[in-house]
Protein backbone atom coordinates (compact mmCIF):
# COMPACT_ATOMS: atom_id res chain seq x y z
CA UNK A 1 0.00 0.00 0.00
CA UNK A 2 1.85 3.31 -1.08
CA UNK A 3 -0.75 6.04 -2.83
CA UNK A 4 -2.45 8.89 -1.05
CA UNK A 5 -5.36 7.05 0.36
CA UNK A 6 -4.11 3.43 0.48
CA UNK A 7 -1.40 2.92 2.70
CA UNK A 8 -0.39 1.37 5.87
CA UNK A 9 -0.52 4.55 7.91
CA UNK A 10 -4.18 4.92 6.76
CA UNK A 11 -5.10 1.69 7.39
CA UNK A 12 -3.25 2.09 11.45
CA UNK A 13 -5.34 5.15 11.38
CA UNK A 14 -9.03 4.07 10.86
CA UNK A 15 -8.22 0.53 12.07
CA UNK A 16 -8.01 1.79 15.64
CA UNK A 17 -10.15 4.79 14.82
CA UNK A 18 -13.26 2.61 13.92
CA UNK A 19 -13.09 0.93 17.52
CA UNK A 20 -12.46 3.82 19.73
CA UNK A 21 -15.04 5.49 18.31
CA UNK A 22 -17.66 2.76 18.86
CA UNK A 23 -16.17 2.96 22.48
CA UNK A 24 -16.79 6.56 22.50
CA UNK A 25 -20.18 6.47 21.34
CA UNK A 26 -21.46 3.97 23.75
CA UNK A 27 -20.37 5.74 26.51
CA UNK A 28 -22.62 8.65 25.34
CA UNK A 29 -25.69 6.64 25.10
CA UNK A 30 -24.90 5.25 28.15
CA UNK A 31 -23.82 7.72 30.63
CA UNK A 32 -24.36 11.46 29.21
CA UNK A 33 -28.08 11.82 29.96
CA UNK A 34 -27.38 9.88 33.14
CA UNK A 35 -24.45 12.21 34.00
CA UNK A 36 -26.22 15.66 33.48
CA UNK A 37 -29.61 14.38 34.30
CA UNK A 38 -31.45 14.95 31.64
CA UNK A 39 -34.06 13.02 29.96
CA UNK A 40 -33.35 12.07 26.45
CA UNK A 41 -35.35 13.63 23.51
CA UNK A 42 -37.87 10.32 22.88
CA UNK A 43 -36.60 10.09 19.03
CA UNK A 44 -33.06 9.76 20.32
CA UNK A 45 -32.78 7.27 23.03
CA UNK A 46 -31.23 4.00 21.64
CA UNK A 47 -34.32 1.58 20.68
CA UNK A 48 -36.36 4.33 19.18
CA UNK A 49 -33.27 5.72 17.03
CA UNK A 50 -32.45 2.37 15.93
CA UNK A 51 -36.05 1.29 14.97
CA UNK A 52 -36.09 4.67 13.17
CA UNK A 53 -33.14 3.36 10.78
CA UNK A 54 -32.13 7.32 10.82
CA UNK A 55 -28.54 6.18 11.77
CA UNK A 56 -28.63 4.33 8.56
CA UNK A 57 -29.38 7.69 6.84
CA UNK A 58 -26.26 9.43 8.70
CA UNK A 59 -23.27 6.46 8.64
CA UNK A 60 -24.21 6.73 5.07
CA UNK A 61 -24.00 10.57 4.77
CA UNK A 62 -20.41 10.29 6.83
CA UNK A 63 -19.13 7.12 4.50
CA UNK A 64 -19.91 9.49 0.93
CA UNK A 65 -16.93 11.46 2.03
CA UNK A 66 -14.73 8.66 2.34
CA UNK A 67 -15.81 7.36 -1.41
CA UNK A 68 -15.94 10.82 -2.51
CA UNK A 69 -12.40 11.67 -1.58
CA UNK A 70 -10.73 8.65 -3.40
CA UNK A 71 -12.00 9.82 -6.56
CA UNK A 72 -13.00 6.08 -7.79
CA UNK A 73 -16.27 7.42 -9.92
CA UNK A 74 -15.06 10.36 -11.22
CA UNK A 75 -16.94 13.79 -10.81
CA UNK A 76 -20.33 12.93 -12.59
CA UNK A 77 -20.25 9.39 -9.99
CA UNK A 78 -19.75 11.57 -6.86
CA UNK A 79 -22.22 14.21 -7.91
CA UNK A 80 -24.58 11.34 -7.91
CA UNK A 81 -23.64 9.99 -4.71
CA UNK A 82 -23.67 13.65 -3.21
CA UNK A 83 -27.03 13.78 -4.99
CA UNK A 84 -27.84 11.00 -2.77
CA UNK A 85 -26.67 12.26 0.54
CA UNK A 86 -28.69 15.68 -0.02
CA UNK A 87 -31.84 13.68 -0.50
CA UNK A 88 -31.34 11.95 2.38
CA UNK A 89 -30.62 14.92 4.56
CA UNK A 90 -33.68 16.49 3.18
CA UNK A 91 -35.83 13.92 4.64
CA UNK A 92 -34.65 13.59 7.53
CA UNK A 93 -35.26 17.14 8.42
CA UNK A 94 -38.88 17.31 6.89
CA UNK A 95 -39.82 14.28 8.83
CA UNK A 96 -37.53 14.77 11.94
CA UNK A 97 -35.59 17.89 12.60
CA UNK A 98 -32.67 20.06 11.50
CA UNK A 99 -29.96 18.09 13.81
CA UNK A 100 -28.88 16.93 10.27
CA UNK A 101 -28.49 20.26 8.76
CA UNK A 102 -26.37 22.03 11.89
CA UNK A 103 -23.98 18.88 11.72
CA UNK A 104 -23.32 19.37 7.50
CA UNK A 105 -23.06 22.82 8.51
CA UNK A 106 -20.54 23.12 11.17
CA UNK A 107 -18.78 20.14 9.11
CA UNK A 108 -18.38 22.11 5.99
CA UNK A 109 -17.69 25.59 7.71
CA UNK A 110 -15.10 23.98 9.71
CA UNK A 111 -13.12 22.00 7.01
CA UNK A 112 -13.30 25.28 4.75
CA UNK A 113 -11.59 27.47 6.97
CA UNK A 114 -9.30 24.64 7.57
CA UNK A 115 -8.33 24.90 3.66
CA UNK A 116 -9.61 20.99 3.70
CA UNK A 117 -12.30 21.64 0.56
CA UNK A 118 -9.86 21.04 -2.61
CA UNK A 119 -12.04 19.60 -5.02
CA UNK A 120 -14.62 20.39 -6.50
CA UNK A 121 -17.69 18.04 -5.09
CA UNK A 122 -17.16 19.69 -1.44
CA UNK A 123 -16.67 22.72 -2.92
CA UNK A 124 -20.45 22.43 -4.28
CA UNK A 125 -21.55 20.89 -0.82
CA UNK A 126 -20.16 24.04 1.00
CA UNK A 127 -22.12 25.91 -1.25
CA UNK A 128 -25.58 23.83 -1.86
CA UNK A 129 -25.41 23.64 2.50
CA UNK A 130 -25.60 27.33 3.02
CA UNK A 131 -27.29 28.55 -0.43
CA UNK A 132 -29.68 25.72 -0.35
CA UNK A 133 -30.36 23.83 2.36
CA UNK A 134 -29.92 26.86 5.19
CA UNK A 135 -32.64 29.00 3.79
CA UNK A 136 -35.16 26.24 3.14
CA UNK A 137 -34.59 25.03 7.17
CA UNK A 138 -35.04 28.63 8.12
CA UNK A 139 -38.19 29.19 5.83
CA UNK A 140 -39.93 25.63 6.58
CA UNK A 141 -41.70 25.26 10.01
CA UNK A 142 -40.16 23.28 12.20
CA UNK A 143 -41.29 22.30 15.71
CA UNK A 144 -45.04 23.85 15.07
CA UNK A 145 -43.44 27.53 15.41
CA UNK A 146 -45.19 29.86 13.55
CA UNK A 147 -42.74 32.62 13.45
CA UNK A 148 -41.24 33.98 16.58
CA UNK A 149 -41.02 38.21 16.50
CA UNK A 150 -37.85 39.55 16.69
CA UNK A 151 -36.58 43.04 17.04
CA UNK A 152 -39.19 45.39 14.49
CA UNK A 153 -39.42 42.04 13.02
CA UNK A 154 -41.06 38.65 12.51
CA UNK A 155 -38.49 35.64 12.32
CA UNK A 156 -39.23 32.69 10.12
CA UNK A 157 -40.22 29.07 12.07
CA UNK A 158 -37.75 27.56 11.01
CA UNK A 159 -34.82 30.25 11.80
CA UNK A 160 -36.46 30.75 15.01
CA UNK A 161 -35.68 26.91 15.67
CA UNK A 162 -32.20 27.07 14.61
CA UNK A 163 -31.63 29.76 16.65
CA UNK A 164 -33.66 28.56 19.82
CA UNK A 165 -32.33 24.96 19.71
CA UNK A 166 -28.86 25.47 18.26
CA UNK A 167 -27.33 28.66 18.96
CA UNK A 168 -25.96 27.69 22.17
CA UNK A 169 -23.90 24.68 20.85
CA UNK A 170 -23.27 25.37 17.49
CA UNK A 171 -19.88 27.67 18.24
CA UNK A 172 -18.33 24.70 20.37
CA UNK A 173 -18.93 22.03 17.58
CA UNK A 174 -18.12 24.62 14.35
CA UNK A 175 -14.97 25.13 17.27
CA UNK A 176 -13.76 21.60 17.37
CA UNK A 177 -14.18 20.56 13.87
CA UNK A 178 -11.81 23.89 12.81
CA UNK A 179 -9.21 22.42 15.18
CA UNK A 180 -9.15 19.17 14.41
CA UNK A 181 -9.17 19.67 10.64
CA UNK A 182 -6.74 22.18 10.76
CA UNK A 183 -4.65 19.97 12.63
CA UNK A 184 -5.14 17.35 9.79
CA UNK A 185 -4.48 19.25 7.25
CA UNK A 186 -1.18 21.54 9.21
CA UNK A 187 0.63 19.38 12.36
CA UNK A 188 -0.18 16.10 10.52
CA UNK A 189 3.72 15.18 12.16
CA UNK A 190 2.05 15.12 15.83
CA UNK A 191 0.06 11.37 16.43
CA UNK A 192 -2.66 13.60 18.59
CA UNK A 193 -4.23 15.07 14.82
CA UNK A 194 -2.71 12.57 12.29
CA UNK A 195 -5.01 9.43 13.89
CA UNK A 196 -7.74 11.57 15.21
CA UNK A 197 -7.35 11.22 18.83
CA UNK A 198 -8.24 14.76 18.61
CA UNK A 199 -11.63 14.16 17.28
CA UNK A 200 -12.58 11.90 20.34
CA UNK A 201 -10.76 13.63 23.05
CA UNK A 202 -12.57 17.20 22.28
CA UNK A 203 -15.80 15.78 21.90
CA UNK A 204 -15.96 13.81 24.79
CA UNK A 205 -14.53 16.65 26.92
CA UNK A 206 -17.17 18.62 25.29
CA UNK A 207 -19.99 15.93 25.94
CA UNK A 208 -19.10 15.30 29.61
CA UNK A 209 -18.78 19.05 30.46
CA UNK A 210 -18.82 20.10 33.77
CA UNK A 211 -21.56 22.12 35.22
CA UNK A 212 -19.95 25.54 35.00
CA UNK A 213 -20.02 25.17 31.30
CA UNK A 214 -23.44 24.20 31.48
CA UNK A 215 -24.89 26.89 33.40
CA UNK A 216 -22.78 29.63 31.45
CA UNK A 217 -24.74 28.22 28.13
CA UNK A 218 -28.10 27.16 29.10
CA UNK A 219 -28.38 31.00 30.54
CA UNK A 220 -27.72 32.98 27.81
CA UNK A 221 -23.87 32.49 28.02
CA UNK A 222 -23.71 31.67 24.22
CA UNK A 223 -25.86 34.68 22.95
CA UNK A 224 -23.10 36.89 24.56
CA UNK A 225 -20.49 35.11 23.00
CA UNK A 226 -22.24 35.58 19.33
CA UNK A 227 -22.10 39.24 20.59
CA UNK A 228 -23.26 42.00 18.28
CA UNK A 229 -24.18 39.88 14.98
CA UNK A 230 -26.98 37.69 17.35
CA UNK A 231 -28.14 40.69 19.04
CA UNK A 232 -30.64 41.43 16.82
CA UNK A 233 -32.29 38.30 16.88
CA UNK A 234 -32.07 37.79 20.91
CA UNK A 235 -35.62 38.55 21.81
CA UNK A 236 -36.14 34.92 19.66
CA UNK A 237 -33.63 33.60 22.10
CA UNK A 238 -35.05 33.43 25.35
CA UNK A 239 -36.56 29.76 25.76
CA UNK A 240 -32.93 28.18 24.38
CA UNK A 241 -32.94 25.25 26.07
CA UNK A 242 -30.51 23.21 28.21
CA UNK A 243 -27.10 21.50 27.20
CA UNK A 244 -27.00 19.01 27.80
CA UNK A 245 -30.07 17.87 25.33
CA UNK A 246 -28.42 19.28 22.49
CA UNK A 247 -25.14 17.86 23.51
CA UNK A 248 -26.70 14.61 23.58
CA UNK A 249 -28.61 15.16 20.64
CA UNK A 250 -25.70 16.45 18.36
CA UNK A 251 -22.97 14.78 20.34
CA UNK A 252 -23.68 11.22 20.90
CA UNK A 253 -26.32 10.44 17.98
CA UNK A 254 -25.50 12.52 14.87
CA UNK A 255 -21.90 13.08 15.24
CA UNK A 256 -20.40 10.08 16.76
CA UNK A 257 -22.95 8.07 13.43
CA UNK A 258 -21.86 10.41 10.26
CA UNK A 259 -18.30 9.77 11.66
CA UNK A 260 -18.48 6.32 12.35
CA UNK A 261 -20.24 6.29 9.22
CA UNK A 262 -16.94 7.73 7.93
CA UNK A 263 -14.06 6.00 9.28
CA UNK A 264 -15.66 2.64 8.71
CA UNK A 265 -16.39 3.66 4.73
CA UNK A 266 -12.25 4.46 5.20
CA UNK A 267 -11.66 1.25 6.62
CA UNK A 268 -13.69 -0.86 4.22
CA UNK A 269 -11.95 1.00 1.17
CA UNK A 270 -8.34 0.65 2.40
CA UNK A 271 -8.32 -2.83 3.40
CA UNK A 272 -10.59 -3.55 0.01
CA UNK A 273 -7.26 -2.04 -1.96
CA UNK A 274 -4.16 -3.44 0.51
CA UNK A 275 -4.54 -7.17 -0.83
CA UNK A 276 -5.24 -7.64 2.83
CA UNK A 277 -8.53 -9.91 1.90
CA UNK A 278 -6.56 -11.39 -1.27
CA UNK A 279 -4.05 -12.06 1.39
CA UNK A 280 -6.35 -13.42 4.04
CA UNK A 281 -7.92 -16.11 0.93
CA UNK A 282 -4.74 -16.98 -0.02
CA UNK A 283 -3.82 -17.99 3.41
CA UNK A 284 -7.16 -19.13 4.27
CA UNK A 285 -6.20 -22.68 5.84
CA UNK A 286 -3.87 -21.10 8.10
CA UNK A 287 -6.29 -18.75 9.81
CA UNK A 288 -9.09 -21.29 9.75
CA UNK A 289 -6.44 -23.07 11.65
CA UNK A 290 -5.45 -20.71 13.47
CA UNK A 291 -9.02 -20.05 14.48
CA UNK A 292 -9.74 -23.46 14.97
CA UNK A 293 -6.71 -24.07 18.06
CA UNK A 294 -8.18 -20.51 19.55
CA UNK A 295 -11.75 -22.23 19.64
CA UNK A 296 -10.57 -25.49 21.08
CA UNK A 297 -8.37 -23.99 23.76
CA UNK A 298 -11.17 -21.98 24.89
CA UNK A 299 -13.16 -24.94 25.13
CA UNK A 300 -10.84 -26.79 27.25
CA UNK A 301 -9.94 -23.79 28.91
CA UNK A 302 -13.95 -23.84 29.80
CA UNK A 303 -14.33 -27.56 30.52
CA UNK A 304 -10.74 -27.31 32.66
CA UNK A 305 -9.10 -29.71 30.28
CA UNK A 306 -5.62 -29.36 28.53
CA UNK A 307 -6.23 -29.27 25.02
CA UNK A 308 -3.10 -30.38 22.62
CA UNK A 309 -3.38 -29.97 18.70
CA UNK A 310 -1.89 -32.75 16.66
CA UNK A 311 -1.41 -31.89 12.82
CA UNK A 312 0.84 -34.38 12.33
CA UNK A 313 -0.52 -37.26 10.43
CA UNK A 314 1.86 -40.39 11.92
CA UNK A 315 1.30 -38.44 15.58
CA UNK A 316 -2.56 -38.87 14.90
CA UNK A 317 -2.18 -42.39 13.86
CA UNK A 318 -0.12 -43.33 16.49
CA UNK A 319 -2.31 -41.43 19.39
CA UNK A 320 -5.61 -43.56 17.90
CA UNK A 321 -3.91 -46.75 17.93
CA UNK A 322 -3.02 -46.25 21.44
CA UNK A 323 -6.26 -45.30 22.50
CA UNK A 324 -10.37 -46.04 22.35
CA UNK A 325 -10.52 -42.64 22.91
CA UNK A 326 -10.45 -39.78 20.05
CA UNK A 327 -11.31 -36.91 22.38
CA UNK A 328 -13.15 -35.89 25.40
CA UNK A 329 -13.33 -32.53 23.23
CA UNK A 330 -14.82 -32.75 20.35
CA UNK A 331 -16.02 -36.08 19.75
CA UNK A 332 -17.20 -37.11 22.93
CA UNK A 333 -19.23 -33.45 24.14
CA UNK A 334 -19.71 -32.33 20.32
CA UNK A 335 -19.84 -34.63 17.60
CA UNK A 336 -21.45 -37.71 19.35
CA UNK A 337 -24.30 -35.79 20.63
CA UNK A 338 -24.47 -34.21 17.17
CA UNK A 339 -24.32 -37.06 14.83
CA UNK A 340 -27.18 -38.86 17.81
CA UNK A 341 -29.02 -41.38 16.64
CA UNK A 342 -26.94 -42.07 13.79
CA UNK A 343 -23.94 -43.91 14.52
CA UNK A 344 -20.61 -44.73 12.71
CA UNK A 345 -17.18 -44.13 12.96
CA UNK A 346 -16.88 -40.66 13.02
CA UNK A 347 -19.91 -40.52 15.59
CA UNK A 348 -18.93 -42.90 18.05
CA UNK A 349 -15.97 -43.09 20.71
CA UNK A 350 -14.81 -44.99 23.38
CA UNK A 351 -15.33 -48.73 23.53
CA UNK A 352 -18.09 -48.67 20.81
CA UNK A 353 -15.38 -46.79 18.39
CA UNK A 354 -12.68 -49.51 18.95
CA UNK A 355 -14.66 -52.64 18.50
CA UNK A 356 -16.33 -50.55 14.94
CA UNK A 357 -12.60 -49.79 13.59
CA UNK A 358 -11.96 -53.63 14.62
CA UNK A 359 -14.76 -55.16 12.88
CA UNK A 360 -14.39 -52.07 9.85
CA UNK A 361 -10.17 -53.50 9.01
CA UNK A 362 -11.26 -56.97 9.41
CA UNK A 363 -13.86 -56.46 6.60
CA UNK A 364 -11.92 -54.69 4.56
CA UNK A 365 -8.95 -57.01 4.63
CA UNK A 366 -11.30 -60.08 4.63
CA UNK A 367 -14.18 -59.00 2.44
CA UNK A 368 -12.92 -56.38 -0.03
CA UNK A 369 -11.29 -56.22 -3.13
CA UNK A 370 -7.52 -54.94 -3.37
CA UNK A 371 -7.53 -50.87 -2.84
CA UNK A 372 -5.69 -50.67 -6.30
CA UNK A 373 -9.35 -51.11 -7.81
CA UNK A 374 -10.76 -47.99 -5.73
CA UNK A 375 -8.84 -46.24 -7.50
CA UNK A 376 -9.31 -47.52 -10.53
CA UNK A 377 -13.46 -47.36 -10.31
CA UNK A 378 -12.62 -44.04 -9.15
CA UNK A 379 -10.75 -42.83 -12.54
CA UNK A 380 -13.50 -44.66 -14.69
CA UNK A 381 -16.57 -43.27 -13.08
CA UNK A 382 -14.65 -39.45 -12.95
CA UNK A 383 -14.06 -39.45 -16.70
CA UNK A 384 -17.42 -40.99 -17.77
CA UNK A 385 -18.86 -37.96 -15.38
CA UNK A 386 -16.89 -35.81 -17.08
CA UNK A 387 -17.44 -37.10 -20.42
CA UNK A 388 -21.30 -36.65 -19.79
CA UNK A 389 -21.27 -33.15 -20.11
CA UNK A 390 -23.39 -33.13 -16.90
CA UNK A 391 -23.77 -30.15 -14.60
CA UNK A 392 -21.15 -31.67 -11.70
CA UNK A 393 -22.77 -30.33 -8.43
CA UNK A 394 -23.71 -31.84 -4.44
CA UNK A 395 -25.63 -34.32 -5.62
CA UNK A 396 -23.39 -35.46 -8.80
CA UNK A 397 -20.66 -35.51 -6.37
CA UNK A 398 -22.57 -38.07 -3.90
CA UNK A 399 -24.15 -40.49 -6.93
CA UNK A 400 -20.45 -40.24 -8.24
CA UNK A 401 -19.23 -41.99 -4.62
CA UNK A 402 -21.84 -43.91 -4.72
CA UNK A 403 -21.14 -45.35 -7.68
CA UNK A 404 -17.82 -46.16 -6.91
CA UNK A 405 -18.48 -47.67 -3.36
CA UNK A 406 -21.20 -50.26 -5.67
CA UNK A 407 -18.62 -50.41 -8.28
CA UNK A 408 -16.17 -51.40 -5.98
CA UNK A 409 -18.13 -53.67 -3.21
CA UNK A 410 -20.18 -55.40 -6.09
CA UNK A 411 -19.03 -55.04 -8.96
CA UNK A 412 -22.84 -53.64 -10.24
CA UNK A 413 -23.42 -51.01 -12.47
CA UNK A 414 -25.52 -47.95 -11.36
CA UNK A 415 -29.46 -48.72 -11.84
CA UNK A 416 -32.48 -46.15 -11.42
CA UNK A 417 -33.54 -48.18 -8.30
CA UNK A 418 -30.38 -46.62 -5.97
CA UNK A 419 -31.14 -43.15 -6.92
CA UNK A 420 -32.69 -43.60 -3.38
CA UNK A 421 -29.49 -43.50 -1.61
CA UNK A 422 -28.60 -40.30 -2.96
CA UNK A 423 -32.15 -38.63 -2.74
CA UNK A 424 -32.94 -36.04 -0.15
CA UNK A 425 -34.05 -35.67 2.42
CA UNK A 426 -30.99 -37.24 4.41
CA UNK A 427 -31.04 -40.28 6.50
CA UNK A 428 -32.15 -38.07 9.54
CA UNK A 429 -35.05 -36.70 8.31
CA UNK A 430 -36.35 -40.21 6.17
CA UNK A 431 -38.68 -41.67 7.81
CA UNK A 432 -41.98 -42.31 6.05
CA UNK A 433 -40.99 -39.77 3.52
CA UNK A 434 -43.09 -41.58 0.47
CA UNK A 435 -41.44 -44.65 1.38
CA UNK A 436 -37.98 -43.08 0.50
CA UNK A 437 -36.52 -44.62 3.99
CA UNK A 438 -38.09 -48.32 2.82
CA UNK A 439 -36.65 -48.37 -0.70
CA UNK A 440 -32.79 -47.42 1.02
CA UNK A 441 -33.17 -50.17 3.06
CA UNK A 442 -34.07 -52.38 0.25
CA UNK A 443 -31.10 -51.53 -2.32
CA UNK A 444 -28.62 -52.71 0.22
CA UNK A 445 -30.64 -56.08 0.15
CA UNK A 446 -30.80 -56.02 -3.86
CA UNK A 447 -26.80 -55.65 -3.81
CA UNK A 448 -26.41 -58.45 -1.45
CA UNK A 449 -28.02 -60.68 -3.39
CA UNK A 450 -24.90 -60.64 -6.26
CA UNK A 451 -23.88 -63.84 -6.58
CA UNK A 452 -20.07 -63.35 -6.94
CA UNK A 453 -18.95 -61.85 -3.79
CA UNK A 454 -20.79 -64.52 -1.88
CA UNK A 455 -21.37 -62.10 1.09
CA UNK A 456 -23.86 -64.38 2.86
CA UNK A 457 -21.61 -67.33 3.78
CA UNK A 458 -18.75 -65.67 4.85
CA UNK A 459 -20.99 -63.20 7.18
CA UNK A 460 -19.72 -60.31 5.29
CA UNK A 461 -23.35 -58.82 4.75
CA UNK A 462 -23.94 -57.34 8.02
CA UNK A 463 -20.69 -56.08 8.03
CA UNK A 464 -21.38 -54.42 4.46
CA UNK A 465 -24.79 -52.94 5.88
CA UNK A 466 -23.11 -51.30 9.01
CA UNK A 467 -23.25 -47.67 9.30
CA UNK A 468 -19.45 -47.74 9.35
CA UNK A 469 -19.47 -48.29 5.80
C-alpha cells in the first residue's frame, strides 16, 4: 500500500479509529443523559433511534466522504452519490428535525476554513449547505413555530428553531471541527491530529462538560459570546434550552454516526485495496487453523481440560492406535451428541469406536477387493462424469461416490432403483418420507443378493450394511 489514500498509515489510522469510536459512542448513550440528568429527547434514546433506521441515513452521509475523496467514480459518480446524501438529509429534516443540517453545517464551515475543501464536489456541498439547504430550514416550520417576532421584526419558524435549539452549541462544535481539521491538514507530524485522537478527546470533553459550562450556556452564556451579529435576533432567544439535550442530541447520535459512518467507509476501502482480503484467501487454511486451536483452547480452557493440537498425520495415527478414545473434546461433548441417533465411525468413541474400527479393518482385509481397484473405479466413473457433459454439483458428487463404493463392493453397475441413496431428504429426516426410507433399506438387500462376492456365507453382509461403511 503506497498512494495517497491506500497505505499502511491509513489503514493504522481508521483501524483503531473505527473501535475507539464505537467505544466513544457507547459511553454517550450510556452515561451522558445519566451524567447531566437529563431526559433524552424520545426520538433519540437507543431503541427508538435504531427502529427509526435514521442512523442508517447518517453512517451513510459520513461514508460518501470517504468514497468521494478517493475519486473512484469520477466527478459525474460523486455528484450522484452527493445527490444521494442531499436527498437523504432532506428527509430527515422534513420528517424529523434540522440536527442533520447544523452537523453538514458546522462540518463544511469547519473544514473550509481549515483549507480541507480542494475539489470540486465539497466545494459544491459548501455551497448547496448554506445557499440551499440553510434557507429552506429557516423558511420551513419546524417544531409547530409559527414565526417567533424579533426586534421590528417577525423571524421565520424555522430560523427561530435554529436559533432557539442550536445557537448555544453550534460555536463549540463549528470550534472543534476547525481544530481538528486544521490539525489534519497543518501538524499532521504530531500522532494527537494525524489518527484523530483529537476528534474523540474534544468531543468527549465537550460531551461530559462540567456544570460551570453548562450553566454559562443554558443562561444565555452563548448569545453573549455571538455578541453583536446575534443581538438582533435575541428577543427569539429566550426559551434556548438546556445543554446538555443538544449535547446529547448532536454529540452522541449525529456526530459520533456520520463519523463512524466515515471512518468505517475508510476502513472498508483501504483494506478492500491493501490485498489484505486477497491475502487473508490466499492464506485461508492457516487462519481457519489458526481459528480453529483458539476455539478449542477456549473450550478446554472452559471444561478445565488441557487441550493439545496434533497436525501431524503419523502423531494422529499413532495417538488412535493407542487409544479407544479420540477426544473428550470434540467427539465425545460435540460430535457424538451431534451425529445422535446415527452412529458410525466418526460418531462414536470410546469402547463402541474400537470394537467398529476392529470389525471395519477386518472387513476390509477379509471381504474387499484390493484398494488398487478404488482407484481404478474411481478414474472410470470421474471421466465418464466428465465425459457426460453433466452439470457436476452436491448431488453429482454423492451419486459419483456412490457409484464407486457399488462399483467397488459389487461389482454392479448404477441402476435407477439406488437413486434412493442419494435422494434427499438425508437419513435423519427419512422416515416415512413416500417410502424413501423403505426403498434405502431395500437396495442394500438387492446388492447383497450378487452372486459373486458370496457375502452371505462368509458373514460379510452385516458387516457391508453397518453404518461404518
Amino acid at each position: 500500500m503506497g498512494n495517497k489514500f491506500f497505505n499502511t498509515d491509513r489503514l493504522k489510522k481508521y483501524g483503531y479509529g473505527v473501535p475507539r469510536l464505537v467505544l466513544l459512542a457507547w459511553a454517550a448513550f450510556a452515561f451522558a443523559p445519566k451524567l447531566h440528568n437529563v431526559q433524552p429527547l424520545e426520538e433519540y434514546e437507543i431503541s427508538a433511534y435504531a427502529s427509526s433506521w435514521r442512523w442508517a441515513v447518517h453512517m451513510y452521509v459520513g461514508s460518501i466522504g470517504a468514497v468521494v475523496n478517493v475519486q473512484r467514480f469520477g466527478l459525474i459518480g460523486n455528484l450522484a452519490i452527493l445527490a444521494g446524501a442531499a436527498a437523504l438529509i432532506g428527509w430527515d429534516a422534513t420528517t424529523f428535525d434540522v440536527t442533520m443540517l447544523v452537523v453538514l453545517m458546522k462540518t463544511m464551515g469547519g473544514d473550509f476554513f481549515a483549507g480541507k475543501l480542494d475539489t470540486a464536489e465539497w466545494k459544491l456541498v459548501l455551497l448547496f449547505t448554506f445557499a440551499v439547504f440553510l434557507p429552506l430550514a429557516c423558511v420551513l416550520p419546524q417544531g409547530g413555530l409559527q414565526g417567533v417576532e424579533g426586534a421590528g421584526f417577525m423571524l421565520p419558524s424555522g430560523a427561530a428553531t435554529l436559533i432557539q435549539e442550536y445557537v448555544a452549541i453550534f460555536p463549540f462544535l463549528f470550534g472543534i471541527q476547525l481544530l481538528c481539521e486544521y490539525g489534519d491538514a497543518k501538524w499532521e507530524r504530531f500522532s494527537f491530529f494525524r489518527y484523530r485522537y483529537s476528534f474523540e478527546s474534544l468531543n468527549a470533553a465537550l460531551l461530559f462538560a462540567g456544570p460551570a459550562l453548562q450553566t454559562y450556556l443554558s443562561e444565555g452564556g452563548a448569545l453573549r459570546a455571538w455578541g453583536y451579529f446575534m443581538w438582533e435576533a435575541r428577543p427569539a432567544c429566550d426559551g434556548v434550552p438546556r445543554l446538555p439535550e443538544q449535547l446529547y442530541t448532536i454529540g452522541s447520535v449525529l456526530e459520533m454516526m456520520v463519523c463512524l459512518g466515515y471512518r468505517v467507509s475508510n476502513l472498508m476501502l483501504i483494506v478492500a485495496n491493501s490485498g489484505l482480503v486477497t491475502e487473508l484467501y490466499e492464506q485461508r487454511m492457516f487462519v481457519y487453523t489458526f481459528l480453529q486451536r483458539a476455539a478449542f483452547r477456549l473450550y478446554g480452557a472452559y471444561y478445565g481440560m488441557r487441550m493439545i493440537y496434533v497436525s501431524d498425520v503419523e502423531v494422529a495415527v499413532a495417538v488412535l492406535k493407542a487409544s479407544a478414545s479420540k477426544g473428550d473434546c470434540l467427539e465425545r461433548h460435540i460430535a457424538s451428541p451431534a451425529w445422535a441417533p446415527v452412529i458410525s465411525l466418526e460418531s462414536v468413541d470410546g469402547p463402541l469406536y474400537e470394537r467398529m474400527m476392529r470389525d471395519f479393518h477386518h472387513f476390509m482385509a477379509q471381504h474387499c477387493p484390493p484398494p488398487a481397484k478404488m482407484a481404478e473405479c474411481a478414474r472410470r466413473h470421474v471421466g465418464a462424469l466428465k465425459d457426460s457433459g453433466k452439470r457436476i454439483d452436491a448431488s453429482a458428487v454423492v451419486q459419483l461416490t456412490l457409484e464407486v463404493i457399488i462399483d467397488f463392493l459389487f461389482d454392479r453397475k448404477w441402476e435407477p432403483s439406488f437413486q434412493a441413496l442419494s435422494q434427499v431428504p438425508d437419513i435423519l429426516g427419512a422416515h416415512g418420507e413416500g417410502g424413501l426410507g423403505e426403498r434405502r433399506r431395500g437396495c442394500p438387500r438387492g446388492l447383497a443378493s450378487t452372486p459373486e462376492r458370496r457375502w452371505h456365507p462368509e458373514g460379510g453382509l452385516d458387516e457391508a450394511l453397518s453404518p461404518s461403511i
